[in-house]
N, C-alpha and C. Protein backbone atom coordinates (compact mmCIF):
# COMPACT_ATOMS: atom_id res chain seq x y z
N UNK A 1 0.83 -1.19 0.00
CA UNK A 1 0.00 0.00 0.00
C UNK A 1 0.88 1.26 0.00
N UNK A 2 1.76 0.91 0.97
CA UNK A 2 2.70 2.58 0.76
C UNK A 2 3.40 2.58 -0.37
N UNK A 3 4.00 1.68 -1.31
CA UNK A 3 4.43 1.84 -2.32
C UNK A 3 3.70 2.32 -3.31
N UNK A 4 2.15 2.28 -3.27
CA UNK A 4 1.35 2.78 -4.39
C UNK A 4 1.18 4.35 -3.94
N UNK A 5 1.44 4.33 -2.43
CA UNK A 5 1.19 5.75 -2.28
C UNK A 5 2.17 6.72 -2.86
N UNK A 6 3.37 6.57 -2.34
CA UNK A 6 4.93 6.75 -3.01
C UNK A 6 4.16 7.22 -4.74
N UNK A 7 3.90 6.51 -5.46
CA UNK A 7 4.29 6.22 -6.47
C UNK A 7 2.83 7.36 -6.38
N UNK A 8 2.11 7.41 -6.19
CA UNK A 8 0.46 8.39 -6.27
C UNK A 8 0.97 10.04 -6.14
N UNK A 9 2.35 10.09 -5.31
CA UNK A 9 2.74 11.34 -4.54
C UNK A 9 3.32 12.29 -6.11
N UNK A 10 4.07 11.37 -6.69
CA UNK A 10 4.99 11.77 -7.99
C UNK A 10 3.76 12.54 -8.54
N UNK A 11 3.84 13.98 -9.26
CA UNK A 11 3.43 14.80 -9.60
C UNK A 11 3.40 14.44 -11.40
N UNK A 12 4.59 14.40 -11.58
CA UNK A 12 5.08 14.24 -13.00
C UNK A 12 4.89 12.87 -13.40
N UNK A 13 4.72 11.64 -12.58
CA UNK A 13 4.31 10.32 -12.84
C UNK A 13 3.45 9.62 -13.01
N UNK A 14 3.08 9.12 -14.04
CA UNK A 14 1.84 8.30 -14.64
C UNK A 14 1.69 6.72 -14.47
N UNK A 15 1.17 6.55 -14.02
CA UNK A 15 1.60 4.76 -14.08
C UNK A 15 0.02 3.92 -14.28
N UNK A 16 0.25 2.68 -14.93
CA UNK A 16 -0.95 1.99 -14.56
C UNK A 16 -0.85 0.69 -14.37
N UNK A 17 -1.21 -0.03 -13.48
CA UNK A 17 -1.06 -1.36 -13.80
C UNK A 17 -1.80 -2.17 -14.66
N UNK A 18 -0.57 -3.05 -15.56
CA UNK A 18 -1.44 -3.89 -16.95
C UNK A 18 -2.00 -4.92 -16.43
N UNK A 19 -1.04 -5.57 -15.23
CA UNK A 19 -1.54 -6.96 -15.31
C UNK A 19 -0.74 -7.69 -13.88
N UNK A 20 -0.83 -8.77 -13.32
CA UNK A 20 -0.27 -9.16 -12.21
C UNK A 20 -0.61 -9.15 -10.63
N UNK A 21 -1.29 -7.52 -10.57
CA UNK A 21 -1.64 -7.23 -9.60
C UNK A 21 -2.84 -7.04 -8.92
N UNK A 22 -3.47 -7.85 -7.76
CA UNK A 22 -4.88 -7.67 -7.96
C UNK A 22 -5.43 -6.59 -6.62
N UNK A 23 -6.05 -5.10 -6.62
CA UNK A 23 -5.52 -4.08 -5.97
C UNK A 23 -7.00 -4.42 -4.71
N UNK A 24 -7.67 -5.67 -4.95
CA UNK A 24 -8.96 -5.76 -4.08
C UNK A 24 -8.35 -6.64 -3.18
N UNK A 25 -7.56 -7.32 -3.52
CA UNK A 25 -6.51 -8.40 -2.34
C UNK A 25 -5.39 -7.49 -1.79
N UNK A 26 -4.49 -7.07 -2.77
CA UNK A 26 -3.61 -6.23 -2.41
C UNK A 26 -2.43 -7.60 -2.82
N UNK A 27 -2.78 -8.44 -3.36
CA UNK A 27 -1.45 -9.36 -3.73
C UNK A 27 -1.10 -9.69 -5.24
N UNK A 28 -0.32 -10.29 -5.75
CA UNK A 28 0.51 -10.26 -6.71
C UNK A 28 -0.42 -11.92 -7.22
N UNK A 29 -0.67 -11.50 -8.63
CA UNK A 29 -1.37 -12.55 -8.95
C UNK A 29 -1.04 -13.82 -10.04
N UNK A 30 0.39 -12.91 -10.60
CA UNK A 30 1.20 -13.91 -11.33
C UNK A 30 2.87 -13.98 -10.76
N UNK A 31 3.23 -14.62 -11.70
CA UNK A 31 4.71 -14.35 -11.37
C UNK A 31 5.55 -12.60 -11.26
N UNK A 32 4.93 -12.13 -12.14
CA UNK A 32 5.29 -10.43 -11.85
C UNK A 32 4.76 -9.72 -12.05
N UNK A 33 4.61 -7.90 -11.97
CA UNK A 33 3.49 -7.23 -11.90
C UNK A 33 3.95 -6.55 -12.87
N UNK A 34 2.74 -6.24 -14.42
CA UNK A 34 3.28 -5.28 -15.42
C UNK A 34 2.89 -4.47 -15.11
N UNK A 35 3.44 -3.20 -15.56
CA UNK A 35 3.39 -2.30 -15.08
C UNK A 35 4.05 -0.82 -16.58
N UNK A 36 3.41 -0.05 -16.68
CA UNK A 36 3.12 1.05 -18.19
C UNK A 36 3.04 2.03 -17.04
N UNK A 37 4.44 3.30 -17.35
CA UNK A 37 4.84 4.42 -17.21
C UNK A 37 4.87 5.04 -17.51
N UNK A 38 4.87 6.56 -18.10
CA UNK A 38 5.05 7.52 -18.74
C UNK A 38 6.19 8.28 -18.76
N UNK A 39 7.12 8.21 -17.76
CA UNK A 39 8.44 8.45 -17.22
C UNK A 39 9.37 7.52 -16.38
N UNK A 40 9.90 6.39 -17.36
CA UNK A 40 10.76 5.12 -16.12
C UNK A 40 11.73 5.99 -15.41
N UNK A 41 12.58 7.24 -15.93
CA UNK A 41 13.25 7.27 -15.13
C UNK A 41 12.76 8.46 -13.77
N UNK A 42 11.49 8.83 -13.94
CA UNK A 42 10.97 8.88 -12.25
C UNK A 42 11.09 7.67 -11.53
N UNK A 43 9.84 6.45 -12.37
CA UNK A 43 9.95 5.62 -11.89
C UNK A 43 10.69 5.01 -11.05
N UNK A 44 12.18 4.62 -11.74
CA UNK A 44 13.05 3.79 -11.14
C UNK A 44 13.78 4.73 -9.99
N UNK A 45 13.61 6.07 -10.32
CA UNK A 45 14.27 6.55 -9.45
C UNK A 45 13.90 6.75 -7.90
N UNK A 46 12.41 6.61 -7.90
CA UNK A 46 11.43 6.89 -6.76
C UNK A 46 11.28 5.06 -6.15
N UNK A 47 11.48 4.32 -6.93
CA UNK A 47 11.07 2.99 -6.28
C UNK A 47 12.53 1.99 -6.42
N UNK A 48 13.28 2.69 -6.48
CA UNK A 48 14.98 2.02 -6.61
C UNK A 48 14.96 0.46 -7.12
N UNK A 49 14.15 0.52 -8.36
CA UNK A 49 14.19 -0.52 -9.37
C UNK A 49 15.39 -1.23 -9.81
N UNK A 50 15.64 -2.46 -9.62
CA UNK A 50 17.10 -2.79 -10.05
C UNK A 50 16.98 -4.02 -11.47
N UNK A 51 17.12 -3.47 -12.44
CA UNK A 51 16.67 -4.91 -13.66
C UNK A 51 17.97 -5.93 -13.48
N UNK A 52 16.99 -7.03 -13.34
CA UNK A 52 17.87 -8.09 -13.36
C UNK A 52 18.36 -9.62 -14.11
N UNK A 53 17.08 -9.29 -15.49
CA UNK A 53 17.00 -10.44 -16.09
C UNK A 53 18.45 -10.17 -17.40
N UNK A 54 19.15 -9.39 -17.31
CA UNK A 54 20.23 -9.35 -17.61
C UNK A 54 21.91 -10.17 -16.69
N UNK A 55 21.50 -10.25 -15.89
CA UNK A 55 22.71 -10.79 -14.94
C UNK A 55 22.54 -12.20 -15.02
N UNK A 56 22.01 -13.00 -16.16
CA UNK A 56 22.32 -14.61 -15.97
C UNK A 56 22.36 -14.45 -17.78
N UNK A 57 23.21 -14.09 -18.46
CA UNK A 57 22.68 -13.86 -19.70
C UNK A 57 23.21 -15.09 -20.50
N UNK A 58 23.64 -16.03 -19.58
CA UNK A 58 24.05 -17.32 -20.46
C UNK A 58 22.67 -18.13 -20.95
N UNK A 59 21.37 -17.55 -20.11
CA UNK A 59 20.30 -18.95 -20.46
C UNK A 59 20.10 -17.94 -21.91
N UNK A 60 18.65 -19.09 -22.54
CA UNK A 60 18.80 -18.55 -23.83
C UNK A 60 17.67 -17.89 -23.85
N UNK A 61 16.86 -17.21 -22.62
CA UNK A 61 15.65 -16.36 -22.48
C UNK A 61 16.18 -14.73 -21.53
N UNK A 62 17.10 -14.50 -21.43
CA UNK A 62 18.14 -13.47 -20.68
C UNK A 62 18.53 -12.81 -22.09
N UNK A 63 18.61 -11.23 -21.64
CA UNK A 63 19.48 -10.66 -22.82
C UNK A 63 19.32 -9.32 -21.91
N UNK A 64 19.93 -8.42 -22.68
CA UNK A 64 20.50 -6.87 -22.20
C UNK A 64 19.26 -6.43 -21.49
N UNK A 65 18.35 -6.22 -20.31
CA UNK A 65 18.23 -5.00 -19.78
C UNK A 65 17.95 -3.54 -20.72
N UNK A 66 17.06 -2.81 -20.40
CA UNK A 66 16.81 -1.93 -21.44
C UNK A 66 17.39 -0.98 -20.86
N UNK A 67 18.19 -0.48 -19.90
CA UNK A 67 18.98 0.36 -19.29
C UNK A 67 20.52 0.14 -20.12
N UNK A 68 20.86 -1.16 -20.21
CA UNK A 68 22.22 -1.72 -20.87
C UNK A 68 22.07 -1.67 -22.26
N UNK A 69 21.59 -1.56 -22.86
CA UNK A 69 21.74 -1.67 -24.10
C UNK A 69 20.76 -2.37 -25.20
N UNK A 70 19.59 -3.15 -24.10
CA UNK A 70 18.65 -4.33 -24.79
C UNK A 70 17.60 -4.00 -24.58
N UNK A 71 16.80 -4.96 -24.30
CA UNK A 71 15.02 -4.57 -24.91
C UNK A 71 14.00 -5.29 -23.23
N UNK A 72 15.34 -6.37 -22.48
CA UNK A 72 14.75 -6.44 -21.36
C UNK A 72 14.21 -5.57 -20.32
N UNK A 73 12.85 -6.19 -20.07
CA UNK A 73 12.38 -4.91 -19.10
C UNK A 73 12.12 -5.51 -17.52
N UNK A 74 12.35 -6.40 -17.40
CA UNK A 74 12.28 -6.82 -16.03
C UNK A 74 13.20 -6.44 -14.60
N UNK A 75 12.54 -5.94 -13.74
CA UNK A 75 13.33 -5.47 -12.19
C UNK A 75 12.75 -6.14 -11.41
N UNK A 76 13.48 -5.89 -10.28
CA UNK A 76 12.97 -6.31 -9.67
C UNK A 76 13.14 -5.09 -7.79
N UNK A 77 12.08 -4.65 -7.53
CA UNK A 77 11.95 -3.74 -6.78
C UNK A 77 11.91 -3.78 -5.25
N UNK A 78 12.61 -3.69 -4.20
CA UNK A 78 12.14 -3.88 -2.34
C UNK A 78 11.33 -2.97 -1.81
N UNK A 79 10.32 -4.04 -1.46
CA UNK A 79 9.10 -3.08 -0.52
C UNK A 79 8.86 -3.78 0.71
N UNK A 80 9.01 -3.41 1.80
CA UNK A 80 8.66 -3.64 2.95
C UNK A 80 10.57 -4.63 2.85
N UNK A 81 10.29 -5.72 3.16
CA UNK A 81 11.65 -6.81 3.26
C UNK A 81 11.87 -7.96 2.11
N UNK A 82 10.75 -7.30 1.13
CA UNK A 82 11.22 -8.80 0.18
C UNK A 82 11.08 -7.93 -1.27
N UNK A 83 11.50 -8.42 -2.24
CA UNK A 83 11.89 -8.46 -3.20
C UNK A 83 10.87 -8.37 -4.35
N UNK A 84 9.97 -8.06 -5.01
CA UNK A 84 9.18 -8.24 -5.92
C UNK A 84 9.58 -8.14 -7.49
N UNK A 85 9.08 -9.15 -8.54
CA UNK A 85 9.45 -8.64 -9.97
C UNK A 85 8.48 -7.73 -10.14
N UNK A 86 8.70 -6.83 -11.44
CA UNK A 86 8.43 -6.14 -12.05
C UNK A 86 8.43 -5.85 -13.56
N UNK A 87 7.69 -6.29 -14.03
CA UNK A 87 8.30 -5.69 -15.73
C UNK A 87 7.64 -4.15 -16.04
N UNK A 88 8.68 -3.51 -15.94
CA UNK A 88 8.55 -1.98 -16.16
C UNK A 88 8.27 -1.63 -17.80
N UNK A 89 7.34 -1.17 -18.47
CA UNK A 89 7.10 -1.26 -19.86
C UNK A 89 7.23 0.61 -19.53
N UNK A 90 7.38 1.08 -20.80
CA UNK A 90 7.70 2.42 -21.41
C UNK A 90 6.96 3.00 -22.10
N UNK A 91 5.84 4.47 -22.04
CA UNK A 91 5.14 4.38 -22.60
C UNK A 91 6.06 4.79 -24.14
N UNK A 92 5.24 4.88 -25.45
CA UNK A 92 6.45 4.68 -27.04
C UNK A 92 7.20 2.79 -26.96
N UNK A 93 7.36 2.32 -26.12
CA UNK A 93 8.48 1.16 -26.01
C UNK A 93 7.50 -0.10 -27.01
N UNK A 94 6.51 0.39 -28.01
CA UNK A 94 5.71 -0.52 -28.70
C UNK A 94 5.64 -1.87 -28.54
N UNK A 95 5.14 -1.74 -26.65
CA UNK A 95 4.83 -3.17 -26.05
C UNK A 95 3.20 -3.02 -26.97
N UNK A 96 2.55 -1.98 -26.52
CA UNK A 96 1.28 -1.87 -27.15
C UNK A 96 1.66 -0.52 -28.05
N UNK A 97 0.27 -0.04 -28.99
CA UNK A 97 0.63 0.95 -29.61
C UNK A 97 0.29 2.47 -28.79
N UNK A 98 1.40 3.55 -29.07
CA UNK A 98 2.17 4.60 -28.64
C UNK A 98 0.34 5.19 -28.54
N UNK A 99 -0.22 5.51 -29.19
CA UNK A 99 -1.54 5.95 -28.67
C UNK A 99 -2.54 5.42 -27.85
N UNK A 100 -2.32 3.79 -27.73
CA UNK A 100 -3.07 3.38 -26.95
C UNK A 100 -2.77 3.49 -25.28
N UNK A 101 -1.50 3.13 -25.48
CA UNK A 101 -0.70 3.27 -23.96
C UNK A 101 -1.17 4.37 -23.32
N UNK A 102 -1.16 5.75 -24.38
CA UNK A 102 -1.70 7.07 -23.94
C UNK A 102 -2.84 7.00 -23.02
N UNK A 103 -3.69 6.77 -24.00
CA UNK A 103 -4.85 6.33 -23.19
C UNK A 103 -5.30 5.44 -22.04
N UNK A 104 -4.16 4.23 -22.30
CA UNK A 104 -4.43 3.62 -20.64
C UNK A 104 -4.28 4.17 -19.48
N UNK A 105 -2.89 5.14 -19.71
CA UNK A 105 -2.37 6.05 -18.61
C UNK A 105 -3.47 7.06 -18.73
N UNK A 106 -4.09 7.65 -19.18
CA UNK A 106 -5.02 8.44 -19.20
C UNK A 106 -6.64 8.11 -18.56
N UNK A 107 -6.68 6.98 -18.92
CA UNK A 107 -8.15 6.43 -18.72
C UNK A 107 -8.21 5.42 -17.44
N UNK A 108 -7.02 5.39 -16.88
CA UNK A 108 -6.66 4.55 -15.78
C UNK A 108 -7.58 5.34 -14.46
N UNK A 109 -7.79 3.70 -13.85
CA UNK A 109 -8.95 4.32 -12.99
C UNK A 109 -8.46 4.27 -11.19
N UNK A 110 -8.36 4.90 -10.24
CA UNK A 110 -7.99 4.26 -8.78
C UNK A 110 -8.43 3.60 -8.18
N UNK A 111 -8.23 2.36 -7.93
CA UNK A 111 -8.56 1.05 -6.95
C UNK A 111 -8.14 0.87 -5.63
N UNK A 112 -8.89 0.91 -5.00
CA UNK A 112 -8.24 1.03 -3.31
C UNK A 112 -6.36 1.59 -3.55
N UNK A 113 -6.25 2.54 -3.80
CA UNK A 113 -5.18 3.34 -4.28
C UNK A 113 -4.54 2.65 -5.40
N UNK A 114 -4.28 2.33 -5.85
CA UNK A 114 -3.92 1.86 -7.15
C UNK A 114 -4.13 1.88 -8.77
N UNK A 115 -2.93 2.66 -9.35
CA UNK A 115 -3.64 3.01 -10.90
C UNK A 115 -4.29 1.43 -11.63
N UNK A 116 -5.19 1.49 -11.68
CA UNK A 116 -5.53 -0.36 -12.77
C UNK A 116 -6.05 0.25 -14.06
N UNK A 117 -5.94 -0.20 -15.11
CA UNK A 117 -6.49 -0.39 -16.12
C UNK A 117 -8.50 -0.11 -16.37
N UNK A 118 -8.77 1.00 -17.10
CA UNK A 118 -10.42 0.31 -16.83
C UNK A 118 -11.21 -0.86 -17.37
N UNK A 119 -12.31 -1.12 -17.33
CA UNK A 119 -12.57 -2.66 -18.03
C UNK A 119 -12.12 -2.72 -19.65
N UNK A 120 -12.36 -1.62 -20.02
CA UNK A 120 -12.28 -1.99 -21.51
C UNK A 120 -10.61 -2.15 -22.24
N UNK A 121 -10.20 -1.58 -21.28
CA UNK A 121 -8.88 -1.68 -21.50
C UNK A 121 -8.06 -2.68 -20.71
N UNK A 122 -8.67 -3.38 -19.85
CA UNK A 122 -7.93 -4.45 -19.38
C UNK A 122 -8.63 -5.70 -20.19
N UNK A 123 -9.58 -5.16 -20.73
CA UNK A 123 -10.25 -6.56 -21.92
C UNK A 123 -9.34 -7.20 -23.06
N UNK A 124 -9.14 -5.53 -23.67
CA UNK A 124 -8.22 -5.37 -25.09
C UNK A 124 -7.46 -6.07 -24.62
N UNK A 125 -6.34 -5.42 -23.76
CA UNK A 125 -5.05 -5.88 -23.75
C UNK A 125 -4.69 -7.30 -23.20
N UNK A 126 -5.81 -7.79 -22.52
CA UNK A 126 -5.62 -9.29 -22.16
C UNK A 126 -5.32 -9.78 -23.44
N UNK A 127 -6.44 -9.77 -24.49
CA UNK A 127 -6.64 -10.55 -25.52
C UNK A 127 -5.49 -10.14 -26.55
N UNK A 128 -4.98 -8.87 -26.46
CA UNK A 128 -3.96 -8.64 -27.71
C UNK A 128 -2.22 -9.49 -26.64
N UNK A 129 -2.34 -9.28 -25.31
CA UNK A 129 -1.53 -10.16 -24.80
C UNK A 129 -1.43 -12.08 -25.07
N UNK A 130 -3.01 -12.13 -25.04
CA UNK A 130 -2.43 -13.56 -25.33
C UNK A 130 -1.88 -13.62 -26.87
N UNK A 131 -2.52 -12.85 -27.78
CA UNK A 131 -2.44 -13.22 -29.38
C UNK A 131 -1.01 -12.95 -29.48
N UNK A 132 -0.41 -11.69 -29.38
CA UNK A 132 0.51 -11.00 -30.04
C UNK A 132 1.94 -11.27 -28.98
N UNK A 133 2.06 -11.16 -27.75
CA UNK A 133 3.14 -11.40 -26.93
C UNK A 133 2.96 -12.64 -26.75
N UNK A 134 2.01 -13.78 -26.29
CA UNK A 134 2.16 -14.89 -25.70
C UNK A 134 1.78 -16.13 -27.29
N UNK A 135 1.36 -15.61 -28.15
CA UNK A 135 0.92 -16.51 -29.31
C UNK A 135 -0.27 -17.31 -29.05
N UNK A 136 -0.82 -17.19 -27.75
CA UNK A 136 -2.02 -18.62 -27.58
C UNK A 136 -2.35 -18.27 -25.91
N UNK A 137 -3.69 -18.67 -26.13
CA UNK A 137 -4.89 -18.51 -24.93
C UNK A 137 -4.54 -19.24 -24.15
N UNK A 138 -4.29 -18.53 -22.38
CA UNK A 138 -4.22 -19.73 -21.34
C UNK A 138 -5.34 -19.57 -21.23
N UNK A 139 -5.84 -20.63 -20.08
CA UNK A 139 -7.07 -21.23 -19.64
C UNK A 139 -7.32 -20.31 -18.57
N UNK A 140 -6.13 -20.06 -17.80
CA UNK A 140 -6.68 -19.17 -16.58
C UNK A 140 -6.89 -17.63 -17.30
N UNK A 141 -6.35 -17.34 -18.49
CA UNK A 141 -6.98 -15.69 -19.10
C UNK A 141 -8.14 -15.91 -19.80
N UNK A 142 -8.30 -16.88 -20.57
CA UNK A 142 -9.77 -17.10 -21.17
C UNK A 142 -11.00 -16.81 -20.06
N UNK A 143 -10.74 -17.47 -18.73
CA UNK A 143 -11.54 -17.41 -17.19
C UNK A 143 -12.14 -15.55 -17.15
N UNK A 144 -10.63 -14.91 -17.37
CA UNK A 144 -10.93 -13.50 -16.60
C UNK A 144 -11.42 -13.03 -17.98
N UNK A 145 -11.11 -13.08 -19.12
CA UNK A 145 -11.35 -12.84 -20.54
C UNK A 145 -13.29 -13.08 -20.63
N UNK A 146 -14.02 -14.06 -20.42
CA UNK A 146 -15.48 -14.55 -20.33
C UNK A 146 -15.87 -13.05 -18.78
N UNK A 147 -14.80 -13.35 -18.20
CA UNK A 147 -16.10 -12.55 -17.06
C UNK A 147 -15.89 -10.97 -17.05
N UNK A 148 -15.06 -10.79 -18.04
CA UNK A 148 -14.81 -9.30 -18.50
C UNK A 148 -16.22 -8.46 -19.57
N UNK A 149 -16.25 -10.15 -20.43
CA UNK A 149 -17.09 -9.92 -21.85
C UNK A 149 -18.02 -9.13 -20.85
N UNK A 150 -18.61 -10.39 -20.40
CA UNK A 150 -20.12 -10.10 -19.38
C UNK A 150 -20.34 -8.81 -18.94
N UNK A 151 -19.32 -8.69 -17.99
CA UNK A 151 -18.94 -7.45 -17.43
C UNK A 151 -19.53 -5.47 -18.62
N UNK A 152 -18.29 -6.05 -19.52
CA UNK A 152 -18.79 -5.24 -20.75
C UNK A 152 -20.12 -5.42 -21.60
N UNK A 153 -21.01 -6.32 -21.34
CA UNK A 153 -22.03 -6.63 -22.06
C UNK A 153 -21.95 -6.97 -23.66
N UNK A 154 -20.69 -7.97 -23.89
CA UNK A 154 -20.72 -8.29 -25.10
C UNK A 154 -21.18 -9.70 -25.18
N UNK A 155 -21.36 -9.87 -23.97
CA UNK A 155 -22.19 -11.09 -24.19
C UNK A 155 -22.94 -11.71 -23.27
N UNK A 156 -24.13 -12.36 -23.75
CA UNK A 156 -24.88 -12.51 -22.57
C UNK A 156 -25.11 -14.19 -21.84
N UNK A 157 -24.15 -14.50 -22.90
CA UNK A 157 -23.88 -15.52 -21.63
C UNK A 157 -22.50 -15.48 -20.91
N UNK A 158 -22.21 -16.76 -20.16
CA UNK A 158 -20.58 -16.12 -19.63
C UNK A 158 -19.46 -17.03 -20.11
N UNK A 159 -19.62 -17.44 -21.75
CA UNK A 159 -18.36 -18.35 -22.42
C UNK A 159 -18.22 -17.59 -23.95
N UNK A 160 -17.40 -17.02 -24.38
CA UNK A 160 -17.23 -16.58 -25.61
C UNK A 160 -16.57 -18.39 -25.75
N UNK A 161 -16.89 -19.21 -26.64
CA UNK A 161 -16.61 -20.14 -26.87
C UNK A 161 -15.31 -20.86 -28.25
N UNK A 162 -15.33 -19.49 -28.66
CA UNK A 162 -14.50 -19.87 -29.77
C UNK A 162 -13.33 -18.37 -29.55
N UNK A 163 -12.29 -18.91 -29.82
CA UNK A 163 -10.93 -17.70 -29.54
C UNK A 163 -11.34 -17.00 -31.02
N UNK A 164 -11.54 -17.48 -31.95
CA UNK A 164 -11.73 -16.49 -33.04
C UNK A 164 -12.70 -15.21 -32.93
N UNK A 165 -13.65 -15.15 -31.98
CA UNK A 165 -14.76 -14.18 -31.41
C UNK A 165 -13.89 -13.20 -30.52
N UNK A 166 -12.63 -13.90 -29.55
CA UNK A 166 -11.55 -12.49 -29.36
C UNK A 166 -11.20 -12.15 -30.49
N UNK A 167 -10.03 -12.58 -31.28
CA UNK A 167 -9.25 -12.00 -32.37
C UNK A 167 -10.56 -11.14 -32.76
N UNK A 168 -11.56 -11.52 -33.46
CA UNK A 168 -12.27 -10.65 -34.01
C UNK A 168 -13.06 -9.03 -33.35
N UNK A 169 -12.95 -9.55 -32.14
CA UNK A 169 -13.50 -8.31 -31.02
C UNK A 169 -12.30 -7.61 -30.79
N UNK A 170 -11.40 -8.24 -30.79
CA UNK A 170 -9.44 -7.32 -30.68
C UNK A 170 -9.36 -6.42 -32.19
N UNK A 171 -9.60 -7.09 -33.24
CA UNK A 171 -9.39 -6.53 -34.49
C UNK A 171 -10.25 -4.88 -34.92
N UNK A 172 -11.49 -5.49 -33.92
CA UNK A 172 -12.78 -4.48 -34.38
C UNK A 172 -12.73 -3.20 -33.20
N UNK A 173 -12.11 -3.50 -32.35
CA UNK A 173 -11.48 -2.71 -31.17
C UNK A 173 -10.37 -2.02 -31.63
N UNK A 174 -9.42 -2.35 -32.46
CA UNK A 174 -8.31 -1.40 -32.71
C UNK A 174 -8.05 -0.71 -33.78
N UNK A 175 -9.44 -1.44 -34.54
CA UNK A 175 -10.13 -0.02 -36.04
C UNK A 175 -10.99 1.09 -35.34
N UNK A 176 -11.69 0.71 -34.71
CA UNK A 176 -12.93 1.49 -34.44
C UNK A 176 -11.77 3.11 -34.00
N UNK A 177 -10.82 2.35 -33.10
CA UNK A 177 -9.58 3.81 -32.20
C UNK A 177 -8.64 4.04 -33.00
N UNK A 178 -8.36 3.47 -34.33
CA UNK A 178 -7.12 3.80 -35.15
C UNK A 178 -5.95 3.38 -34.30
N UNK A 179 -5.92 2.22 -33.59
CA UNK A 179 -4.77 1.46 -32.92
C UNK A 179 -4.11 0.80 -33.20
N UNK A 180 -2.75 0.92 -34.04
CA UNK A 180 -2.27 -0.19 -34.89
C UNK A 180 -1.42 -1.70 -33.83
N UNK A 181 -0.92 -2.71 -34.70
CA UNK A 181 -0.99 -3.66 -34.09
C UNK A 181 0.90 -3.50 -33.94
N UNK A 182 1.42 -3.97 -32.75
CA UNK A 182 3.35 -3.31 -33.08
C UNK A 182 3.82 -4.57 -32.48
């Protein structure tokens, strides 16, 4: 909680969370918390971010750190006594597209203190996450993916049953905003 406050205090700092973090528990819901900035180097400077998926760079999923020279974005940050990951994304860093990001940071809503994503934008980006970064639907995002639809009223029952009904709701979502795909 005080770290979101910290991070609420920054004047010049935008942040939202994409994904990882669930702000009604207050706990970490995957292996790390994404996380879309508008300024990393407030960021890192206010939460003494240290990237570290550069320091084992012999495996063959390790490479440069985007501070060093590469495209890795993972830190890993101390709050309270332990250690948390982080993948710090950039807004421009065409994880998503440079206008959409805008808008997340913009349209981002506060959750028991915490910037989150609003529904429609934690819909999109689930679904352009599984397609475009992960290549294929887990079972546990399809879960939050059905109770989002609902949520949004795109559907009235609670199984979009076929993944081609995302792609096609992702596709028709990023014409309608002029959002290209990066």
């Amino acid at each position: 909680k005080d770290f979101f406050n910290k991070l609420n205090k920054q004047k010049k700092l935008r942040y939202v969370v994409l994904r990882g973090f669930n702000p009604n528990k207050m706990t970490i819901d995957g292996a790390d918390i994404d996380i879309l900035v508008n300024d990393p180097y407030i960021f890192e400077r206010v939460t003494h971010a240290e990237y570290y998926k550069h320091l084992c760079e012999k495996k063959s999923y390790y490479a440069p750190s985007i501070n060093n020279g590469g495209y890795k974005v993972g830190a890993q940050i101390l709050i309270g006594k332990k250690k948390y990951k982080f993948d710090i994304r950039r807004l421009g860093d065409n994880y998503f597209d440079h206008k959409w990001q805008k808008n997340m940071l913009k349209n981002s809503i506060l959750k028991k203190n915490v910037r989150v994503l609003n529904t429609k934008d934690e819909f999109y980006s689930l679904i352009y996450h599984e397609i475009i970064h992960k290549g294929h639907f887990r079972n546990s995002t399809l879960k939050v993916l059905n109770k989002l639809a609902v949520k949004l009223k795109l559907r009235k029952s609670k199984k979009l049953k076929e993944i081609d009904e995302y792609e096609n709701l992702l596709e028709n979502f990023m014409k309608r905003l002029s959002y290209n795909f990066v």
